[in-house]
Protein backbone atom coordinates (compact mmCIF):
# COMPACT_ATOMS: atom_id res chain seq x y z
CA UNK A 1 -3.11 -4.86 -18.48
CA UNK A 2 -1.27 -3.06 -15.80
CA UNK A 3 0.41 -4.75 -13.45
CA UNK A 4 2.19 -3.15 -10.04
CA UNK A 5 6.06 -2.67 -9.47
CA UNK A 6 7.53 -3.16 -5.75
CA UNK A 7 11.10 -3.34 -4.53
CA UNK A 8 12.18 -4.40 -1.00
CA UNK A 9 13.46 -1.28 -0.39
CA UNK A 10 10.70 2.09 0.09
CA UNK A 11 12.37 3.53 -3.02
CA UNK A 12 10.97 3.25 -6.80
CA UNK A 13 11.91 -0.42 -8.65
CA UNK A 14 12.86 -0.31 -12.14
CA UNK A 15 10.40 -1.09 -14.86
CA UNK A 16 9.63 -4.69 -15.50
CA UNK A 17 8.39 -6.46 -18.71
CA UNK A 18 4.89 -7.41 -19.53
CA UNK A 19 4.49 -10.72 -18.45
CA UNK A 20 3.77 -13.17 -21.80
CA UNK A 21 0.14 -14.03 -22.20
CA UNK A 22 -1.52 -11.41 -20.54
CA UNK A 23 -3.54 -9.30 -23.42
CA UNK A 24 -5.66 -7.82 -21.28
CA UNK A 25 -9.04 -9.17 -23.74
CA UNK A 26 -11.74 -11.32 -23.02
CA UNK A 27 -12.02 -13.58 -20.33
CA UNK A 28 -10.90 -17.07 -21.06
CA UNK A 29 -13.47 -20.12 -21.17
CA UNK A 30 -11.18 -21.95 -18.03
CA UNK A 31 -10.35 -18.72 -15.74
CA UNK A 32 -13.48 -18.95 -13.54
CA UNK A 33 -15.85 -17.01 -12.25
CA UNK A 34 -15.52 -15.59 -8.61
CA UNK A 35 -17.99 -14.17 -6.00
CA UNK A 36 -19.11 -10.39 -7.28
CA UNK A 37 -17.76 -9.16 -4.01
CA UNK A 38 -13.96 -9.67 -5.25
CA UNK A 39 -15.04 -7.87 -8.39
CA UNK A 40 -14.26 -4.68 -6.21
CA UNK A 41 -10.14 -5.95 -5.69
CA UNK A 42 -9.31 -5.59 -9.24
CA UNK A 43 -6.72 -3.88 -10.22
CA UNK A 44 -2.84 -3.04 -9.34
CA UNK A 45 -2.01 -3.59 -5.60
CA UNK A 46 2.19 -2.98 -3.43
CA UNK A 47 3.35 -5.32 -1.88
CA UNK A 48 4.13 -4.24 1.70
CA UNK A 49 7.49 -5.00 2.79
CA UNK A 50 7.00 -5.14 6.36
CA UNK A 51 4.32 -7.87 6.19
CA UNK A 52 5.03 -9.88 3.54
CA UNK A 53 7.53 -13.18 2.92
CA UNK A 54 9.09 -14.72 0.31
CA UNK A 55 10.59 -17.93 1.78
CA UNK A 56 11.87 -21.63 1.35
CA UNK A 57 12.15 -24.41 3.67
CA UNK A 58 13.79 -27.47 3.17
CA UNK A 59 14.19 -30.90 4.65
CA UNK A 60 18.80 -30.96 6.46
CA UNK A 61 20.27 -34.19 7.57
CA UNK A 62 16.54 -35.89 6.95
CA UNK A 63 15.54 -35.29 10.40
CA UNK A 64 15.05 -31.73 10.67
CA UNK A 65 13.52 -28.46 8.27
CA UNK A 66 15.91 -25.45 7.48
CA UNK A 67 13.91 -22.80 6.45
CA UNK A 68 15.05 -18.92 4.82
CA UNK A 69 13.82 -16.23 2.39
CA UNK A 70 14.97 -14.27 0.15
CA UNK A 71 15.27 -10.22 1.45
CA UNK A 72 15.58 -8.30 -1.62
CA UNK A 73 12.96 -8.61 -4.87
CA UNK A 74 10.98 -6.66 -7.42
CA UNK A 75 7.55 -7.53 -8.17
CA UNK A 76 4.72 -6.99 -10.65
CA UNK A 77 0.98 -8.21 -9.29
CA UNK A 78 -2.43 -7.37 -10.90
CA UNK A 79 -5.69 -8.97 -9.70
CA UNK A 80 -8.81 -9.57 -11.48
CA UNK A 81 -11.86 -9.96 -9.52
CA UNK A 82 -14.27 -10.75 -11.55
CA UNK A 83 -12.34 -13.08 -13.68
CA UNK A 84 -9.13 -14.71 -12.49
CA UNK A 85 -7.77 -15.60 -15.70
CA UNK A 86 -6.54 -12.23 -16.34
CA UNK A 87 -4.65 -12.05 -13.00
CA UNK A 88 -0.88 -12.17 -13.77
CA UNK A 89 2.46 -12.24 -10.77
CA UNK A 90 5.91 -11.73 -11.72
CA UNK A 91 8.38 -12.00 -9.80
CA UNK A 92 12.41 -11.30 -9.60
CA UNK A 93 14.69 -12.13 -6.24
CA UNK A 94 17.98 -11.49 -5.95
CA UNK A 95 19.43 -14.56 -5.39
CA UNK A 96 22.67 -13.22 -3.19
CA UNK A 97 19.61 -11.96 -0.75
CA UNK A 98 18.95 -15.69 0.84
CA UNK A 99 18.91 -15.42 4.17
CA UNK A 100 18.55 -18.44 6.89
CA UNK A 101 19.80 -17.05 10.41
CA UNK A 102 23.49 -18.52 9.63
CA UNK A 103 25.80 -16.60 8.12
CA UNK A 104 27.99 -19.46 6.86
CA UNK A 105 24.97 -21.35 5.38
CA UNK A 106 24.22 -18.13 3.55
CA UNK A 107 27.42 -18.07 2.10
CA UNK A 108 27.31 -21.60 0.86
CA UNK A 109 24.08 -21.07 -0.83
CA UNK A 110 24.97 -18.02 -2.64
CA UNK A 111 28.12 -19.74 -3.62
CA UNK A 112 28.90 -21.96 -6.71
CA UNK A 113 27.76 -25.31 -5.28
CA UNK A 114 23.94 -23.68 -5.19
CA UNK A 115 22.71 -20.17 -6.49
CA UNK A 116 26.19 -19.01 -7.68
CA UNK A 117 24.87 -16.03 -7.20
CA UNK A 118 27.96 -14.04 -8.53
CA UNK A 119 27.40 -15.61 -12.08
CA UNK A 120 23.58 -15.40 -11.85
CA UNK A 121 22.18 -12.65 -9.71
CA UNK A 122 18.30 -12.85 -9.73
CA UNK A 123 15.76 -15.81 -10.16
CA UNK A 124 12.11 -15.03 -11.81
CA UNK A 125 9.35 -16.29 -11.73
CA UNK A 126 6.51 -14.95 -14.23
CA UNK A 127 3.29 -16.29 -14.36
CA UNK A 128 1.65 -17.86 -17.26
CA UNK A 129 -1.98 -18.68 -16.47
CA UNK A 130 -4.23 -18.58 -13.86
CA UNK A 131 -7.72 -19.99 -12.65
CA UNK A 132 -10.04 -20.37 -10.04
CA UNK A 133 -9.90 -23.99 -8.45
CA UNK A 134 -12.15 -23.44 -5.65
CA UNK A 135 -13.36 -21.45 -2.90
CA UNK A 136 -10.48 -18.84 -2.45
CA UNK A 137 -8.52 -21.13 -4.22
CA UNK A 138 -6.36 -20.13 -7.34
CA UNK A 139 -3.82 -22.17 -9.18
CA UNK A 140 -1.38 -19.67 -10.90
CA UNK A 141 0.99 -21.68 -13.46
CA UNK A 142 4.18 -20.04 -14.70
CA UNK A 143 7.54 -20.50 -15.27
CA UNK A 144 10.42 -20.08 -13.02
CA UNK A 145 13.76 -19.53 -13.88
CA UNK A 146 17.13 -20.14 -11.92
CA UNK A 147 20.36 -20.55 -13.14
CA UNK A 148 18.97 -19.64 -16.82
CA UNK A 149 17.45 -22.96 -16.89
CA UNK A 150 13.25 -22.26 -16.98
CA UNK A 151 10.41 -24.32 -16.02
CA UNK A 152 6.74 -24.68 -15.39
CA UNK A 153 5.48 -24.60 -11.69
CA UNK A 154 2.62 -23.89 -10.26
CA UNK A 155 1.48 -22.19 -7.04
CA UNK A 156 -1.03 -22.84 -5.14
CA UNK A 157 -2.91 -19.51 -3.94
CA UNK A 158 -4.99 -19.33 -1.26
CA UNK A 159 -7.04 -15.58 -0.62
CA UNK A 160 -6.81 -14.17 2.71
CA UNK A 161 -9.29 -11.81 3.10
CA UNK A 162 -9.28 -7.88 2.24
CA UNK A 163 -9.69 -5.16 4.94
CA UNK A 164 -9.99 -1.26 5.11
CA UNK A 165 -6.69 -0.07 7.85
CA UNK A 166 -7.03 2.72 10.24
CA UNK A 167 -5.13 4.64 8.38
CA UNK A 168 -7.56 4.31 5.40
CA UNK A 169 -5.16 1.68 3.21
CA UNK A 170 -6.59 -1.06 1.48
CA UNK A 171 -5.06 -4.41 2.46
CA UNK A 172 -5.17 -7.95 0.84
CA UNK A 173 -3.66 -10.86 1.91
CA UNK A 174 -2.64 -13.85 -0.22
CA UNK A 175 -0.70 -17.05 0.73
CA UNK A 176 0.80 -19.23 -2.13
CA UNK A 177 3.04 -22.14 -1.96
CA UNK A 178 4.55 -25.04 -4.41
CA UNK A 179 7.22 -27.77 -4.20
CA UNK A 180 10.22 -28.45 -6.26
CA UNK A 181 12.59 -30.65 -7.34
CA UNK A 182 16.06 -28.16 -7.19
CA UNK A 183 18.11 -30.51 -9.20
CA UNK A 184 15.73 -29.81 -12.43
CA UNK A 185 17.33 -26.31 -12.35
CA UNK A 186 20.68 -27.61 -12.02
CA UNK A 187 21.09 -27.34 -8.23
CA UNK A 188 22.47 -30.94 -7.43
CA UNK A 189 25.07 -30.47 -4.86
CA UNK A 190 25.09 -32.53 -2.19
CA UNK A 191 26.50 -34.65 0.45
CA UNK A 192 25.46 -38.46 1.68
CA UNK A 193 24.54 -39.56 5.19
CA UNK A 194 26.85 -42.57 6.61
CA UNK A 195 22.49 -44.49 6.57
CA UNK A 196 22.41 -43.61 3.02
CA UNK A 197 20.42 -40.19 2.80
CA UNK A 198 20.91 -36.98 1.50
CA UNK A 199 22.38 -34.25 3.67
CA UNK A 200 20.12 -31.51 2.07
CA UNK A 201 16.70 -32.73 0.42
CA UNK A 202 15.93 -32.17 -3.74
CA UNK A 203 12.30 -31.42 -2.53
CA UNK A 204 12.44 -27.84 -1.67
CA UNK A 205 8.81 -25.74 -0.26
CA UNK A 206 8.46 -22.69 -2.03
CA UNK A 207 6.24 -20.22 0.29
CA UNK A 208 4.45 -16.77 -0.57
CA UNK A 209 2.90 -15.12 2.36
CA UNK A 210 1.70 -11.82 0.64
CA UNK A 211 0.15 -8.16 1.87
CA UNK A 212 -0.34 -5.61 -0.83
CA UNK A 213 -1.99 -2.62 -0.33
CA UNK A 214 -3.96 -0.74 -3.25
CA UNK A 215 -1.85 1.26 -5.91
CA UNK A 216 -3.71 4.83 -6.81
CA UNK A 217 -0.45 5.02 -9.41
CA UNK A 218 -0.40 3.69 -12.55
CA UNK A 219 2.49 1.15 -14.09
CA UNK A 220 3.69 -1.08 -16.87
């Protein structure tokens, strides 16, 4: 199976690794079948830039919702129309590329009490399985690694729609989203409230809002 390469920059990203279970055979017994009209979406599709996010938002001082994204990533996405299971994401952000509005917040995160991003520059997430769960619905399980510690998630993916541009491009939208616990990867710094709560929450909303357009150029 191909999948598609995009950096967050117009130029080329490098080469990325096959993403582990994806043999490109028969359809599996649990991927699910969806309507023939997505049949016609499969295959590789770029991520645009301009229109897409990769972003967090978590709960500050228990009374209010910080929320940021991360600027700079390379991506590999292939979709499979006619049966899901073969669909396959992965995924890797620079983690120094967090970005919240607040320049000193930035700095904390990318610093050693969070991402430490000086000792570990990227986070990954590569997906592992996929199925259809219901109308326009797709679960996509895979495993996401920060701070070299790696473990299962899974998104939530939720299809858009798919529409022809003016200027003749191919567009698809996707939004995905899942919620984690950040001290499983090692991310448990934090301060207490004088009423006994955590300054920052461990329950952290990962979000996916995703535009690709259609690759005519082959990858892998």
């Amino acid at each position: 199976m191909n999948l598609f390469s995009r950096g967050a920059s117009p130029r080329r990203s490098d080469t990325l690794v096959e993403p582990k279970g994806h043999t490109g055979r028969g359809a599996s017994p649990q991927g699910g079948r969806t309507e023939p009209g997505l049949t016609a979406l499969t295959g590789n599709w770029v991520v645009d830039p301009a229109h897409s996010r990769i972003g967090f938002s978590v709960r500050h001082a228990m009374v209010t919702t910080v929320r940021g994204a991360f600027t700079e990533y390379h991506s590999r996405l292939f979709f499979d129309g006619r049966d899901p299971s073969r669909s396959g994401a992965e995924i890797v952000l620079s983690t120094a590329s967090v970005d919240t509005g607040v320049d000193q917040r930035d700095s904390h995160l990318t610093g050693r009490d969070f991402l430490d991003s000086a000792t570990y520059p990227h986070m990954r997430f590569l997906s592992t399985a996929v199925r259809l769960a219901g109308p326009d619905v797709y679960r996509m399980t895979g495993d996401l690694t920060i701070k070299d510690t790696t473990r299962p998630v899974v998104l939530e993916l939720t299809y858009i729609g798919h529409v022809t541009d003016p200027f003749g491009y191919e567009r698809v939208g996707f939004d995905g989203t899942t919620t984690i616990d950040r001290s499983e990867w090692g991310l448990t710094y934090n301060s207490r409230l004088a009423e006994g709560g955590a300054m920052v929450s461990e329950k952290v909303r990962l979000q996916l809002d995703i535009a690709a357009i259609r690759s005519t150029s082959p990858t892998g």
